[in-house]
Protein backbone atom coordinates (compact mmCIF):
# COMPACT_ATOMS: atom_id res chain seq x y z
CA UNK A 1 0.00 0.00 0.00
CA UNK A 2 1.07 3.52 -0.97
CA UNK A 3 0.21 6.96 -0.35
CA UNK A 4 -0.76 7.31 -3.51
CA UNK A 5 -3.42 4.54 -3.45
CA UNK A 6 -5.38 6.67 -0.68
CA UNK A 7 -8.16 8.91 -2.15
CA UNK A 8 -7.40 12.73 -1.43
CA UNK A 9 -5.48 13.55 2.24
CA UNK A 10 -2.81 15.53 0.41
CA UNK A 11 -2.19 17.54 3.25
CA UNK A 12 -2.03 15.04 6.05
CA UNK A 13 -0.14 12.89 3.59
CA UNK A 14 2.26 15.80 3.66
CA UNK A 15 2.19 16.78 7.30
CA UNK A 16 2.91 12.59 8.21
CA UNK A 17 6.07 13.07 5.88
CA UNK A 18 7.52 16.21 7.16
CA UNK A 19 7.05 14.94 10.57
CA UNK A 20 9.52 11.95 9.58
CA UNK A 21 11.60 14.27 7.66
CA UNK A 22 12.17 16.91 10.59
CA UNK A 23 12.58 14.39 13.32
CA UNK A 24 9.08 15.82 14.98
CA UNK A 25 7.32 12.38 15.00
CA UNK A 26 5.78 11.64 18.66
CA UNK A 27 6.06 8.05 20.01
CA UNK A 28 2.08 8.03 20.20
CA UNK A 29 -0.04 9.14 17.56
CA UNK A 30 -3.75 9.12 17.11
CA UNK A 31 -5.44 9.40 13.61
CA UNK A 32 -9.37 10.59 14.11
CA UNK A 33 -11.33 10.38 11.56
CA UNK A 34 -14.98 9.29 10.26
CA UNK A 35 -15.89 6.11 8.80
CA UNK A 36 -14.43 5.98 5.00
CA UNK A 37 -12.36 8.61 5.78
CA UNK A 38 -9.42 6.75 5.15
CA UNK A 39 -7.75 6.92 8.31
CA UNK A 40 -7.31 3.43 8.48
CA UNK A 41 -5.54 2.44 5.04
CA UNK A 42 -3.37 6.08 5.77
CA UNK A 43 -2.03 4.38 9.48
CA UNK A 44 -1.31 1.51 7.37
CA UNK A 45 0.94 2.77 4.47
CA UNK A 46 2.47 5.49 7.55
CA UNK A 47 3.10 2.67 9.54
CA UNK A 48 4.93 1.05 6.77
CA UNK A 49 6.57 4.02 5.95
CA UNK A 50 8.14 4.34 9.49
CA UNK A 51 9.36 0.09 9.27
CA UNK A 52 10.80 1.17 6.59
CA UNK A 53 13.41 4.70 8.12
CA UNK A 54 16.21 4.11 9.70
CA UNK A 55 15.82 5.27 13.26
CA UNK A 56 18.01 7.46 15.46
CA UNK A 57 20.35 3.80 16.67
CA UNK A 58 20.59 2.91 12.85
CA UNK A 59 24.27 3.86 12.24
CA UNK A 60 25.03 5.72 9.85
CA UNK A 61 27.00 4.48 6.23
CA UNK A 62 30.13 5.05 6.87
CA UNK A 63 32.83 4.86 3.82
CA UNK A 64 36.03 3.45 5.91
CA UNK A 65 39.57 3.96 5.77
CA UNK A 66 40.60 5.06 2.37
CA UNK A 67 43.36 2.19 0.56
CA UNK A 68 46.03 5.03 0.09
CA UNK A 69 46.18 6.56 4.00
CA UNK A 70 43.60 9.43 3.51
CA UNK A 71 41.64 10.12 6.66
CA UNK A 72 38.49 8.15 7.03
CA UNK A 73 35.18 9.98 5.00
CA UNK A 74 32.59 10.96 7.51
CA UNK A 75 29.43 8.72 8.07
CA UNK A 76 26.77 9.54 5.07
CA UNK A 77 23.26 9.67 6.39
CA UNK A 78 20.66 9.66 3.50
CA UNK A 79 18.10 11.98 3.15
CA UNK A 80 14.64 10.84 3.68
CA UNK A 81 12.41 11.94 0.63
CA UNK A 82 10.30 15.16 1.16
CA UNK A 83 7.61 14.80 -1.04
CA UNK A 84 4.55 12.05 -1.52
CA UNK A 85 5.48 10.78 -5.15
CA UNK A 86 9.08 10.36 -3.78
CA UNK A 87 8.65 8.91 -0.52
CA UNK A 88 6.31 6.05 -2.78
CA UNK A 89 9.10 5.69 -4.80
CA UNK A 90 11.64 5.63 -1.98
CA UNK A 91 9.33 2.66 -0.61
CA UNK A 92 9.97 0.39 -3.41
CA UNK A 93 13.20 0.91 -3.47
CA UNK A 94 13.78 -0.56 0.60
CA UNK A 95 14.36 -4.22 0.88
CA UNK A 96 11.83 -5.00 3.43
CA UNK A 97 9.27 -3.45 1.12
CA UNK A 98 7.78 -6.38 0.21
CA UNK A 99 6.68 -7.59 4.04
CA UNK A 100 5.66 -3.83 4.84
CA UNK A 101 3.01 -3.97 2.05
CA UNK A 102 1.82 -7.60 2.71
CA UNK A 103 1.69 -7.10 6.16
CA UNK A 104 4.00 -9.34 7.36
CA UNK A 105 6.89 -7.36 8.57
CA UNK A 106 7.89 -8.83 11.58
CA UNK A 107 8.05 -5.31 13.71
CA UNK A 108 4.85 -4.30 12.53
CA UNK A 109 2.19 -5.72 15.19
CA UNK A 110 -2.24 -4.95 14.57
CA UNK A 111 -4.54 -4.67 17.47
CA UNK A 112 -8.06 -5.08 16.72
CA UNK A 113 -11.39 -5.92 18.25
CA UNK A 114 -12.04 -9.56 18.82
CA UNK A 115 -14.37 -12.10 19.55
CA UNK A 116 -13.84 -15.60 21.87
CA UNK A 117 -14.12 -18.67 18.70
CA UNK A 118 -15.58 -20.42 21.44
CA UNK A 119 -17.01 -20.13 25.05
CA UNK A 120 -14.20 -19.42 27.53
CA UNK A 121 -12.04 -18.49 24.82
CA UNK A 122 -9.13 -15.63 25.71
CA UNK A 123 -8.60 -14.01 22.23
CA UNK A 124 -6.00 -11.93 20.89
CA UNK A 125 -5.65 -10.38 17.68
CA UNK A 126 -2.85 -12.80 16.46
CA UNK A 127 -5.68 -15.31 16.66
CA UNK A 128 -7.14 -13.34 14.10
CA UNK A 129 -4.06 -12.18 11.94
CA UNK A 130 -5.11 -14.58 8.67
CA UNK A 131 -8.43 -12.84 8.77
CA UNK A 132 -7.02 -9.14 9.26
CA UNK A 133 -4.66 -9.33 6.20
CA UNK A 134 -6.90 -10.41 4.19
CA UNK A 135 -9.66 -7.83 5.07
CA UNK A 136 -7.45 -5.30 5.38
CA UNK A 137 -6.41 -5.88 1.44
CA UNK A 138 -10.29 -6.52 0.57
CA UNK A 139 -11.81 -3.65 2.37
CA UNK A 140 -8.85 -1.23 3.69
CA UNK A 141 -11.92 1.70 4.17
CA UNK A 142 -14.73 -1.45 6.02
CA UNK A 143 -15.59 -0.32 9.60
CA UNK A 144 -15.62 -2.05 12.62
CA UNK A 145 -19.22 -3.94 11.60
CA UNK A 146 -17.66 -5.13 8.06
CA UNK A 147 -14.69 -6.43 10.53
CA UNK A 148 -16.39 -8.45 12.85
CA UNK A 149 -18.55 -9.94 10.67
CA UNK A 150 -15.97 -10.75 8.21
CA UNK A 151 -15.03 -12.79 10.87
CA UNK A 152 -18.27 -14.33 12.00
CA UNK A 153 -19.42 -12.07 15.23
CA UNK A 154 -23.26 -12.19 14.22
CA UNK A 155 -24.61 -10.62 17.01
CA UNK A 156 -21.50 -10.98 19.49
CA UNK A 157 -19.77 -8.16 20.67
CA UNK A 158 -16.33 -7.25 19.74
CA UNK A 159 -13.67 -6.01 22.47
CA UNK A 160 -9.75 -5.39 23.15
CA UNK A 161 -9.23 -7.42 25.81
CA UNK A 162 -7.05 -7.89 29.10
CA UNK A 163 -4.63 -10.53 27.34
CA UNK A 164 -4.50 -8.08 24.34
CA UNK A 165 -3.07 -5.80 26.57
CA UNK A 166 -0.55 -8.33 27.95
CA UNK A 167 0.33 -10.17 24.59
CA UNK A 168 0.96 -5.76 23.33
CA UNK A 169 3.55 -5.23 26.27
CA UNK A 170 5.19 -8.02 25.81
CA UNK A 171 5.78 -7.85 22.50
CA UNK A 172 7.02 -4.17 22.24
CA UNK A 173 9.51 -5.17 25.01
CA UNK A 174 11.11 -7.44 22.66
CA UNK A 175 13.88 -6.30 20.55
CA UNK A 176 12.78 -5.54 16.71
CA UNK A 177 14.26 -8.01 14.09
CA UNK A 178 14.53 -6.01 10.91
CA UNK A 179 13.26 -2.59 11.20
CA UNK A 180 14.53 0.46 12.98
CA UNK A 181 11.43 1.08 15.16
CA UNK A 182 8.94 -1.26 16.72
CA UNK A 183 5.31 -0.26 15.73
CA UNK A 184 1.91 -0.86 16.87
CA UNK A 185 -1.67 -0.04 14.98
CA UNK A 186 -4.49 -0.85 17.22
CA UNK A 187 -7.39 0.03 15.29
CA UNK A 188 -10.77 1.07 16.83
CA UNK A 189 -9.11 1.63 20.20
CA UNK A 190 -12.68 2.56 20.96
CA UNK A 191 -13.40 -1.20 22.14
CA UNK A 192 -10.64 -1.00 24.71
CA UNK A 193 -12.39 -1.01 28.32
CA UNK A 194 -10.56 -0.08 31.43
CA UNK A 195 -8.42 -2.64 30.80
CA UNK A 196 -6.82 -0.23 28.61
CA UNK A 197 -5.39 1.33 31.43
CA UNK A 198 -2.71 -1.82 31.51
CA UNK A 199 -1.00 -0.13 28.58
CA UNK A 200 -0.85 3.69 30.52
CA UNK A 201 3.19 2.97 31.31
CA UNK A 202 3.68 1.28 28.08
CA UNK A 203 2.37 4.53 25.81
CA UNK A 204 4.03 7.19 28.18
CA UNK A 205 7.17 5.32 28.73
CA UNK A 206 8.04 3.48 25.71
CA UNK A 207 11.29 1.57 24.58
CA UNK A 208 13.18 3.47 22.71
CA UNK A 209 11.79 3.54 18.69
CA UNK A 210 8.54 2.31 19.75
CA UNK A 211 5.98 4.09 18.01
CA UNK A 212 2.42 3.77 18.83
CA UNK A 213 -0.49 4.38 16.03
CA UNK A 214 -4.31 4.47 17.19
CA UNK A 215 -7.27 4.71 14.88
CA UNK A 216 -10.46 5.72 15.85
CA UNK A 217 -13.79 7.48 14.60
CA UNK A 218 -14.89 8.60 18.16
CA UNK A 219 -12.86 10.44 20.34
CA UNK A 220 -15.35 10.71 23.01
CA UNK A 221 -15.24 6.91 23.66
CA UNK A 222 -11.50 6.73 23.97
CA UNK A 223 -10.32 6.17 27.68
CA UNK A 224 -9.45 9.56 28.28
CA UNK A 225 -6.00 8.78 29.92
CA UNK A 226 -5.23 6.97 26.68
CA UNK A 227 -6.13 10.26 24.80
CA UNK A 228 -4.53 12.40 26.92
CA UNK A 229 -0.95 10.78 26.15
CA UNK A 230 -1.49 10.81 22.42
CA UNK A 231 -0.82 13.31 19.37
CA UNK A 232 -3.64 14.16 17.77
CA UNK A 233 -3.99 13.54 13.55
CA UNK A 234 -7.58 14.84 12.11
CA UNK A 235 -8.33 12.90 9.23
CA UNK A 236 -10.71 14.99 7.19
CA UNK A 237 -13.53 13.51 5.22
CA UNK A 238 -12.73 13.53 1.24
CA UNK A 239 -13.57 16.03 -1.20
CA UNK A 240 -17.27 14.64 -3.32
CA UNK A 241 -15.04 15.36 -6.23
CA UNK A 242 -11.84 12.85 -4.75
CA UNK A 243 -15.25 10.49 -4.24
CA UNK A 244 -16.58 10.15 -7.68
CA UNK A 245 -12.70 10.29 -8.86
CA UNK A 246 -12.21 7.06 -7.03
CA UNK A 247 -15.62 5.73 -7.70
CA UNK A 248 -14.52 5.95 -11.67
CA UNK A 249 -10.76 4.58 -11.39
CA UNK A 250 -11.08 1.73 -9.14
CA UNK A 251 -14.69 0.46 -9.70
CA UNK A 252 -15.49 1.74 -13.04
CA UNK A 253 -18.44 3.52 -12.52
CA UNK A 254 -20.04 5.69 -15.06
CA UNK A 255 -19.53 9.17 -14.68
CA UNK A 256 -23.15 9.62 -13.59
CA UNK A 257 -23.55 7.00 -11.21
CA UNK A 258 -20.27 8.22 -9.42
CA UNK A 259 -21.58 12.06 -9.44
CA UNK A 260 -24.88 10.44 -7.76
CA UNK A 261 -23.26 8.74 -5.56
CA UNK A 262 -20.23 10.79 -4.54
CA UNK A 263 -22.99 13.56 -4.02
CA UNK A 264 -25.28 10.98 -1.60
CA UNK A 265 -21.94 10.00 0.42
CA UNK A 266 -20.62 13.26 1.32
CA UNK A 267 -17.13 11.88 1.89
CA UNK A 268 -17.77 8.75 2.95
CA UNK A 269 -15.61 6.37 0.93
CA UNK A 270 -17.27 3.03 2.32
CA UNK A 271 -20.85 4.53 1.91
CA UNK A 272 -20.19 5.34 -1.10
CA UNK A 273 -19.09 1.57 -2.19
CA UNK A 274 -22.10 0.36 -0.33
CA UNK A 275 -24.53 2.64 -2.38
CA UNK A 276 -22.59 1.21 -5.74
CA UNK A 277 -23.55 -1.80 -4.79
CA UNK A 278 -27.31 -0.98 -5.09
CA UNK A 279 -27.27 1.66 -7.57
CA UNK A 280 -29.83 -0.14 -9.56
CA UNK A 281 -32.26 0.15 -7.62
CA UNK A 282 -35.29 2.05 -8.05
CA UNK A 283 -35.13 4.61 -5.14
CA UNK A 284 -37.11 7.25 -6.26
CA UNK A 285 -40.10 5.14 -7.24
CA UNK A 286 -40.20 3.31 -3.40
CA UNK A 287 -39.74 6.86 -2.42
CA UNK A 288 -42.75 8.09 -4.62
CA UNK A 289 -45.08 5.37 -3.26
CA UNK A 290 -44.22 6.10 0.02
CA UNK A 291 -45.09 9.68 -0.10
CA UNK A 292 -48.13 8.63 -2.07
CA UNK A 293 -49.26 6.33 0.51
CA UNK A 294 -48.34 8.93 3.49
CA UNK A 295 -50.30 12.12 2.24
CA UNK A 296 -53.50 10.32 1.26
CA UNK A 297 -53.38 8.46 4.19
CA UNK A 298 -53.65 4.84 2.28
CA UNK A 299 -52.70 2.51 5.61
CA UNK A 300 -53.15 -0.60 3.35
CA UNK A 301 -50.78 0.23 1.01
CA UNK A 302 -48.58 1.90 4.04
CA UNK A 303 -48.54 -1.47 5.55
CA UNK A 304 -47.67 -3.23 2.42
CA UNK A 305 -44.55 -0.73 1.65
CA UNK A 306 -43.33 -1.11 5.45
CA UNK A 307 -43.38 -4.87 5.09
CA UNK A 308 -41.39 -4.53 1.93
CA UNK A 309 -38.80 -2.47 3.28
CA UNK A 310 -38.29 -4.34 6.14
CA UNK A 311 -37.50 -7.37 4.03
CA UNK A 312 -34.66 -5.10 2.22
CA UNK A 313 -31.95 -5.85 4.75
CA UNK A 314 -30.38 -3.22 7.40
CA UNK A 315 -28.05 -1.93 4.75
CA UNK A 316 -30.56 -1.26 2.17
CA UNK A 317 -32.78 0.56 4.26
CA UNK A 318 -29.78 2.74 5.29
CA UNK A 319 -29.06 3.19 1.88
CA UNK A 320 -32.76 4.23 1.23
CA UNK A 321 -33.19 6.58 4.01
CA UNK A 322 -29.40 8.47 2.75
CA UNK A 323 -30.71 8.86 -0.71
CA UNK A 324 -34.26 10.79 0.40
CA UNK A 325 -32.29 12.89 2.60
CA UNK A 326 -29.71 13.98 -0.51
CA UNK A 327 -33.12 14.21 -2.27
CA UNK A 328 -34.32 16.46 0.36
CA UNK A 329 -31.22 18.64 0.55
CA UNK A 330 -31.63 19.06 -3.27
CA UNK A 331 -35.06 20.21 -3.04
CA UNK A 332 -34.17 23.07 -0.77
CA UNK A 333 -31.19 23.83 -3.11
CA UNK A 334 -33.41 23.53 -6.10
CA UNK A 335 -35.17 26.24 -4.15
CA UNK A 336 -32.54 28.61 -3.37
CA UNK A 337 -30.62 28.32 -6.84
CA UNK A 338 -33.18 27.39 -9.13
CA UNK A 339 -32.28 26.65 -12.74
CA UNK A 340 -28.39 27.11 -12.01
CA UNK A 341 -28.70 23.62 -9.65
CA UNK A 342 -27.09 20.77 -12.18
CA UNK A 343 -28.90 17.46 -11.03
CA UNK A 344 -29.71 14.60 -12.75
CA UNK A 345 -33.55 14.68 -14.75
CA UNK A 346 -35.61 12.35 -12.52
CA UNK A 347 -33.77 13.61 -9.30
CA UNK A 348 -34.70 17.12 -10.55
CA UNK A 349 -38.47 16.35 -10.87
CA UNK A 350 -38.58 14.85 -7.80
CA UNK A 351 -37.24 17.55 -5.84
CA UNK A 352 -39.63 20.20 -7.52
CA UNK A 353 -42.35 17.23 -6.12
CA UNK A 354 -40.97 17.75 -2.81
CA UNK A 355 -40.78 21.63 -3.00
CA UNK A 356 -44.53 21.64 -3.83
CA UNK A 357 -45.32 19.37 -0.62
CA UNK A 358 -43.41 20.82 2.14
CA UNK A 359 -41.81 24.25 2.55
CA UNK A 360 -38.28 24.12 3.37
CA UNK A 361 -38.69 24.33 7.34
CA UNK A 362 -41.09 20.82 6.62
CA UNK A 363 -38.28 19.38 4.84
CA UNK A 364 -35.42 20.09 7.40
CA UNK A 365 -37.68 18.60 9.91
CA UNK A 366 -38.15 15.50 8.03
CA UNK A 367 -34.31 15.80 6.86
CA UNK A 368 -33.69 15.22 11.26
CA UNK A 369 -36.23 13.00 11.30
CA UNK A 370 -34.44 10.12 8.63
CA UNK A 371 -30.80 11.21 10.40
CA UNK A 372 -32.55 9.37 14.02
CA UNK A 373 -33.95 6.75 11.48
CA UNK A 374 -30.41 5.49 9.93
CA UNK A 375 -29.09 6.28 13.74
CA UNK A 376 -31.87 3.77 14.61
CA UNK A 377 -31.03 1.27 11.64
CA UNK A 378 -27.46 1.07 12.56
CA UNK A 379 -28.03 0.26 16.02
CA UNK A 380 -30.39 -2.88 15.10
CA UNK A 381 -33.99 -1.26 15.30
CA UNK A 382 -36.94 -3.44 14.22
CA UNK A 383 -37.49 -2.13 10.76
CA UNK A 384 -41.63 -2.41 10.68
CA UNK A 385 -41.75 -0.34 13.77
CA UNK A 386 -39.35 2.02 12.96
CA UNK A 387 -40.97 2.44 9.12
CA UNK A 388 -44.47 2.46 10.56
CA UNK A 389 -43.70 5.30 13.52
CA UNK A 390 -41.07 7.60 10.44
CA UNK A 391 -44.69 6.82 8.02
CA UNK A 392 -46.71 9.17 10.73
CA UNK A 393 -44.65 11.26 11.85
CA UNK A 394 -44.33 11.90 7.88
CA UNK A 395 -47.99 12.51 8.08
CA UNK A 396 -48.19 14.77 10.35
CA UNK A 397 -44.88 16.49 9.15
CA UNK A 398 -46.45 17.37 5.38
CA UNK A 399 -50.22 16.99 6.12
CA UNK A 400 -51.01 18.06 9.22
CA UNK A 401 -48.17 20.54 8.91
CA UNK A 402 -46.56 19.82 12.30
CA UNK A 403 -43.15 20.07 13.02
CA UNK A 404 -41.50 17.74 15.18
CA UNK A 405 -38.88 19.49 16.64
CA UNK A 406 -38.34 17.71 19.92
């Protein structure tokens, strides 16, 4: 993996670089950022940046004793590369390259959350290690959900556990075999409970060349004594425009399904991918029944649409919910701008729909409304009940004209 393979970041790119370069790189960093940001595939390729730099102890070449009596040449020490094409380049170039970007470098150690194979089971993430290279090559932007059940959780819970903890400090007090550092990436150090607090000494007192690398998506659920002892990376969401880029490039997308969909995501990488892979679908008709069904108050039909969506799968019914609420966001553009709004035909006459429905306050009000909904959907809601309750508050929303605002 290279720097070049992850979609916009050009200025954290930069900043991780410079860091190296200048000899300003902290021994515990944290990289923050939102699901498909890419904070995760950018620890990665940093991380095997880093194996991959000589550290401070790594001596420096030295020419020796010229053949004719001169006085020995002073040690050489190379220049690290200062830019992002070079330092990919640079990579190549390093004989361990090959391990860094398989994952198997031996001084490059994951952390991850977990779950026991089997009751009474003590796991670690080396139990896991097969899985995690392989998912991390498959889906380098999946979240913590695509994780765990790429590895068979279901409904179990994922954690960091105590032995984690114990298997991490014992292997960073081991010497490193090829590399100049020692280097950890726990990812999602969110699942960490208090038994976190094992690794307090480790982070703030490190061997020497140990670096630490955490990535997360919510600071508030770090332990904050972990937080407090780390350097802080913001990981920005990508440009729509880096979006449908990518969306063209790597999955070959048409041009207008990428602009649909890099506009729906809003930066969300993974989303994005996850919309692609329903982009047949025929949104805005389930949309326009729904609506129909809603305002004239058909509770038959209502009934019949709720059962259908329910039977769409969790990810669908995300997906659903995201595209009326880029629909709705349109609409009130559509209002604002008018004719200068570029937006694909049906989209278009859908949002003038909407416009001639529900004023724009209505429409922000429903636009909170779906945002609970997909909360709700991610967090394992019953779908019919969820549907069913969003169906009357949509009622009373455009019909009755009343705004839900608490």
């Amino acid at each position: 993996m290279q720097f070049s393979d992850i979609i916009g970041q050009q200025q954290v790119k930069q900043h991780l670089i410079e860091m190296v370069q200048q000899s300003r790189l902290s021994h515990a960093l944290l990289f923050l950022g939102k699901e498909g940001s890419g904070a995760l595939p950018l620890a990665l390729t940093f991380a095997q940046y880093i194996s991959l730099v000589p550290s401070a102890k790594t001596p420096a070449v030295n020419a020796g004793p010229s053949l004719f009596g001169d006085e020995p040449a002073a040690p050489v020490k190379k220049e690290l590369p200062k830019n992002i094409e070079e330092v990919d380049q640079w990579m190549q170039q390093q004989p361990a390259y090959s391990k860094a970007a398989a994952f198997v470098h031996p001084d490059i150690h994951f952390s991850y959350p977990v779950i026991p194979r089997k009751s009474g089971d003590k796991p670690k993430s080396t139990d896991y290690i097969s899985e995690w290279r392989e998912f991390i090559k498959l889906s380098p932007y999946g979240n913590a959900f695509d994780w765990l059940q790429f590895i068979g959780a279901e409904n179990k819970q994922g954690n960091i556990t105590a032995e984690e903890c114990n298997d991490i400090i014992r292997q960073l007090n081991l010497k490193s075999f090829e590399s100049g550092y020692k280097i950890l990436l726990m990812w999602m150090p969110e699942y960490l409970g208090k038994e976190g607090n094992k690794l307090l000494k480790l982070i703030e007192e490190p061997p020497p060349d140990t670096l630490f690398i955490l990535v997360a998506e919510n600071e508030e659920q770090i332990l904050p004594t972990i937080l407090s002892r780390c350097q802080l990376v913001k990981i920005p969401l990508p440009e729509t425009a880096e979006i449908k880029e990518a969306l063209e490039k790597r999955t070959e997308a048409t041009p207008e399904a990428a602009t649909q969909i890099a506009a729906i995501a809003e930066g969300n990488y993974h989303e994005a991918l996850q919309l692609l892979q329903h982009s047949e679908e025929d949104w805005i008709g389930l949309l326009s029944e729904w609506l129909k069904f809603t305002i004239r108050n058909m509770l038959p039909e209502q009934v019949k649409w709720v059962a259908q969506v329910s039977d769409l799968g969790r990810e669908k019914q995300k997906q659903l919910l995201l595209y009326f609420n880029h629909l709705l966001e349109q609409s009130i553009r559509l209002k604002v701008m008018g004719d200068h709004l570029t937006m694909p035909d049906n989209e278009k006459d859908f949002a003038q729909r909407l416009n001639k429905i529900a004023s724009v306050s209505q429409q922000q009000v429903i636009i909170e409304e779906l945002d609970k909904a997909t909360y709700y959907i991610e967090r394992n809601a019953n779908a019919k009940m969820l549907f069913h309750a969003l169906t009357i508050k949509l009622y009373h929303i455009i019909q009755q004209k009343t705004l839900f605002l608490t």
